[in-house]
Protein backbone atom coordinates (compact mmCIF):
# COMPACT_ATOMS: atom_id res chain seq x y z
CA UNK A 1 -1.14 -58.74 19.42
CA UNK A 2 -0.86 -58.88 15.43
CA UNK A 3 -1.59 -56.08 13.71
CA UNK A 4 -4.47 -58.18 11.48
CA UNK A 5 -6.69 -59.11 15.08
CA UNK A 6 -6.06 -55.61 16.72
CA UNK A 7 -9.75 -53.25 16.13
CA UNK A 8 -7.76 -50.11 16.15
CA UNK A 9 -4.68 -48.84 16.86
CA UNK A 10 -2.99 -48.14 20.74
CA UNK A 11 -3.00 -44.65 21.79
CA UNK A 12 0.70 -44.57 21.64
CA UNK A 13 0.50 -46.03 17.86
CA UNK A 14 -1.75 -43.05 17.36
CA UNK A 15 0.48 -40.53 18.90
CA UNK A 16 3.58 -41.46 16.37
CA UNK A 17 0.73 -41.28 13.45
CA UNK A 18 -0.31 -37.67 14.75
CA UNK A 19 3.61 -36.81 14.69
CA UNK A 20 3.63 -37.88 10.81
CA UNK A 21 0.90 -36.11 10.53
CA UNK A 22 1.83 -32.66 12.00
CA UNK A 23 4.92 -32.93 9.97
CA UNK A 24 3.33 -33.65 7.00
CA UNK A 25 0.65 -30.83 7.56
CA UNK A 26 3.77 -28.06 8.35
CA UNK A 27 5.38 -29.35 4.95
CA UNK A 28 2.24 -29.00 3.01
CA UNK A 29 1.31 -25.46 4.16
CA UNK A 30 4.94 -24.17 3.74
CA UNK A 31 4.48 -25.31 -0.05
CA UNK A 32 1.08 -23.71 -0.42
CA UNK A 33 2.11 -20.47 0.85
CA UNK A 34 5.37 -20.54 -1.58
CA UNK A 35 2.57 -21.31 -4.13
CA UNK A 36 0.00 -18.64 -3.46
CA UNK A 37 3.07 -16.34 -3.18
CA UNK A 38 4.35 -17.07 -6.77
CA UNK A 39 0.77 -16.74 -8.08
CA UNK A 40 0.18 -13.55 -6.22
CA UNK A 41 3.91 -12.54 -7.75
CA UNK A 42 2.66 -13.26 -11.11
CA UNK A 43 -0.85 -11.84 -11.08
CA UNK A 44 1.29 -8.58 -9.59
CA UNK A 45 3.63 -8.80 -12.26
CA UNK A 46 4.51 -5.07 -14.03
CA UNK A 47 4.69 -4.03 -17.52
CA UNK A 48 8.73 -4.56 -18.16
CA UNK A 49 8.10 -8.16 -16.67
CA UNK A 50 4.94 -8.77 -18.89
CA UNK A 51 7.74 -7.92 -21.64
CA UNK A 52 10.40 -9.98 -20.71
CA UNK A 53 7.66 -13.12 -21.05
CA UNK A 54 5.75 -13.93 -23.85
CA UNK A 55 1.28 -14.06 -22.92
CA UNK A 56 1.57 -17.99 -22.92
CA UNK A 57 4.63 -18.43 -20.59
CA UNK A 58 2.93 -16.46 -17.90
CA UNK A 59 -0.66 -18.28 -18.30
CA UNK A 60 1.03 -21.86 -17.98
CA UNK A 61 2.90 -20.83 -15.38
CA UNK A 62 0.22 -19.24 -13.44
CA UNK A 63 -1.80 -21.97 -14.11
CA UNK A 64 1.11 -24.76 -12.98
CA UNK A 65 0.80 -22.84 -9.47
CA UNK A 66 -2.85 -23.17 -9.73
CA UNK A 67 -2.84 -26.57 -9.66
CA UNK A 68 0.26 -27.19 -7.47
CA UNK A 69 -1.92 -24.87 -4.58
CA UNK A 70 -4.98 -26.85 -5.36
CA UNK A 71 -3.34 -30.36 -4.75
CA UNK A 72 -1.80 -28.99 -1.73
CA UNK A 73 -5.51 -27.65 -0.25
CA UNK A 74 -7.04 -31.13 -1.24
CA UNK A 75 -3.54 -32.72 0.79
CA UNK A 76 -4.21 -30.47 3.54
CA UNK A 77 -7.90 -31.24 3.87
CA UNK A 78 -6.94 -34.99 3.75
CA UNK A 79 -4.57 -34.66 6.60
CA UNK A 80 -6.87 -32.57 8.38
CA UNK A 81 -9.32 -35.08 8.45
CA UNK A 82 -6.94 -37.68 9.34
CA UNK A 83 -6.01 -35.62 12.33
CA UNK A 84 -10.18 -36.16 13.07
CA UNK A 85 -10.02 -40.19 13.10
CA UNK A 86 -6.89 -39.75 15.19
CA UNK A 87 -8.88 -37.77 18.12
CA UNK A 88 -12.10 -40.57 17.00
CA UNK A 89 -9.89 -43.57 17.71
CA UNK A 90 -10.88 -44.47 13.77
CA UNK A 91 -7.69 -43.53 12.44
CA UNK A 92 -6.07 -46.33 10.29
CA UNK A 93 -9.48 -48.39 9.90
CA UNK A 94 -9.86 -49.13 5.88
CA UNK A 95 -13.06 -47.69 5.36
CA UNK A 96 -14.46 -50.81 2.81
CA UNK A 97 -12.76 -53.70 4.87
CA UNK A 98 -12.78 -52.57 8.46
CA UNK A 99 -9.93 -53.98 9.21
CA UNK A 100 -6.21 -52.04 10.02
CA UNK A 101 -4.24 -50.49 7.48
CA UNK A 102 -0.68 -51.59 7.50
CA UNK A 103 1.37 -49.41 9.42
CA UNK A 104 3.54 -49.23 6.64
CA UNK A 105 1.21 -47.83 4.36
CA UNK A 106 -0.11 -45.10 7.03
CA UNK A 107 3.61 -43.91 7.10
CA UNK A 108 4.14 -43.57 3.32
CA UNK A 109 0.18 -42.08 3.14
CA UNK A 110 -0.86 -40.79 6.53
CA UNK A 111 -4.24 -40.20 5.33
CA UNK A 112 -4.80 -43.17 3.88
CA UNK A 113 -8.73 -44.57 4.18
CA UNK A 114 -7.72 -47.60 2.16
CA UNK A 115 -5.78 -50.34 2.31
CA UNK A 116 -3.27 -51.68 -0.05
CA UNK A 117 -5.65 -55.07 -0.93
CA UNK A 118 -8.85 -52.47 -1.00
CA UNK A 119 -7.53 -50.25 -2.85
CA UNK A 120 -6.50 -52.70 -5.57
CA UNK A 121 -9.90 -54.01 -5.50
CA UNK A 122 -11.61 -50.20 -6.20
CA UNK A 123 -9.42 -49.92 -8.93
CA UNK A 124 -9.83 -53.44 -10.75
CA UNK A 125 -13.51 -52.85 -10.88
């Protein structure tokens, strides 16, 4: 059956999706720990460090790792969530046209709600 007259996706096809997944959730924690590590290094920093660095070097970089652990909690949610339309049987369903997302597209972005044609469409407006 082609992918554009199929409701959903096989339970097999949702297995291989929950695999991406996983990985991509293990991958995105590991980086948000090293994050939250290098802020917690920074925040702990002593004196002769505070030295070696001017004020403004250590505020950007604390806030780089700010943001870097924020994008990775807002990843992480995402994936979570896709993990939830996985056990559903929703996963992969463009929320605006109901119809599949390419398999492609759910490989590159495993948490993809969109697809490729509605997200184009959100954006043009």
């Amino acid at each position: 059956m082609a992918e554009e007259t199929k409701k959903r996706y096989s339970d097999e096809e949702l297995r291989e999706f929950e695999k991406i997944i996983d990985q991509k959730l293990a991958e995105a924690r590991e980086q948000l720990n090293y994050y939250l590590k290098q802020i917690r290094s920074i925040q702990e920093s002593t004196e002769t460090t505070l030295k070696a660095y001017s004020e403004n070097t250590i505020v950007r970089e604390l806030n780089e790792y700010t943001t870097y652990a924020e994008r990775m909690r807002k990843l992480i949610h995402h994936l979570e969530k896709a993990k939830i339309r996985i056990k559903n049987k929703t996963y992969g369903i463009c929320r605006e046209t109901g119809k599949l997302i390419s398999k492609e597209r759910l490989r590159a972005v495993p948490h993809a709600t969109l697809s490729i044609e509605a997200k184009q469409k959100l954006s043009n407006r």
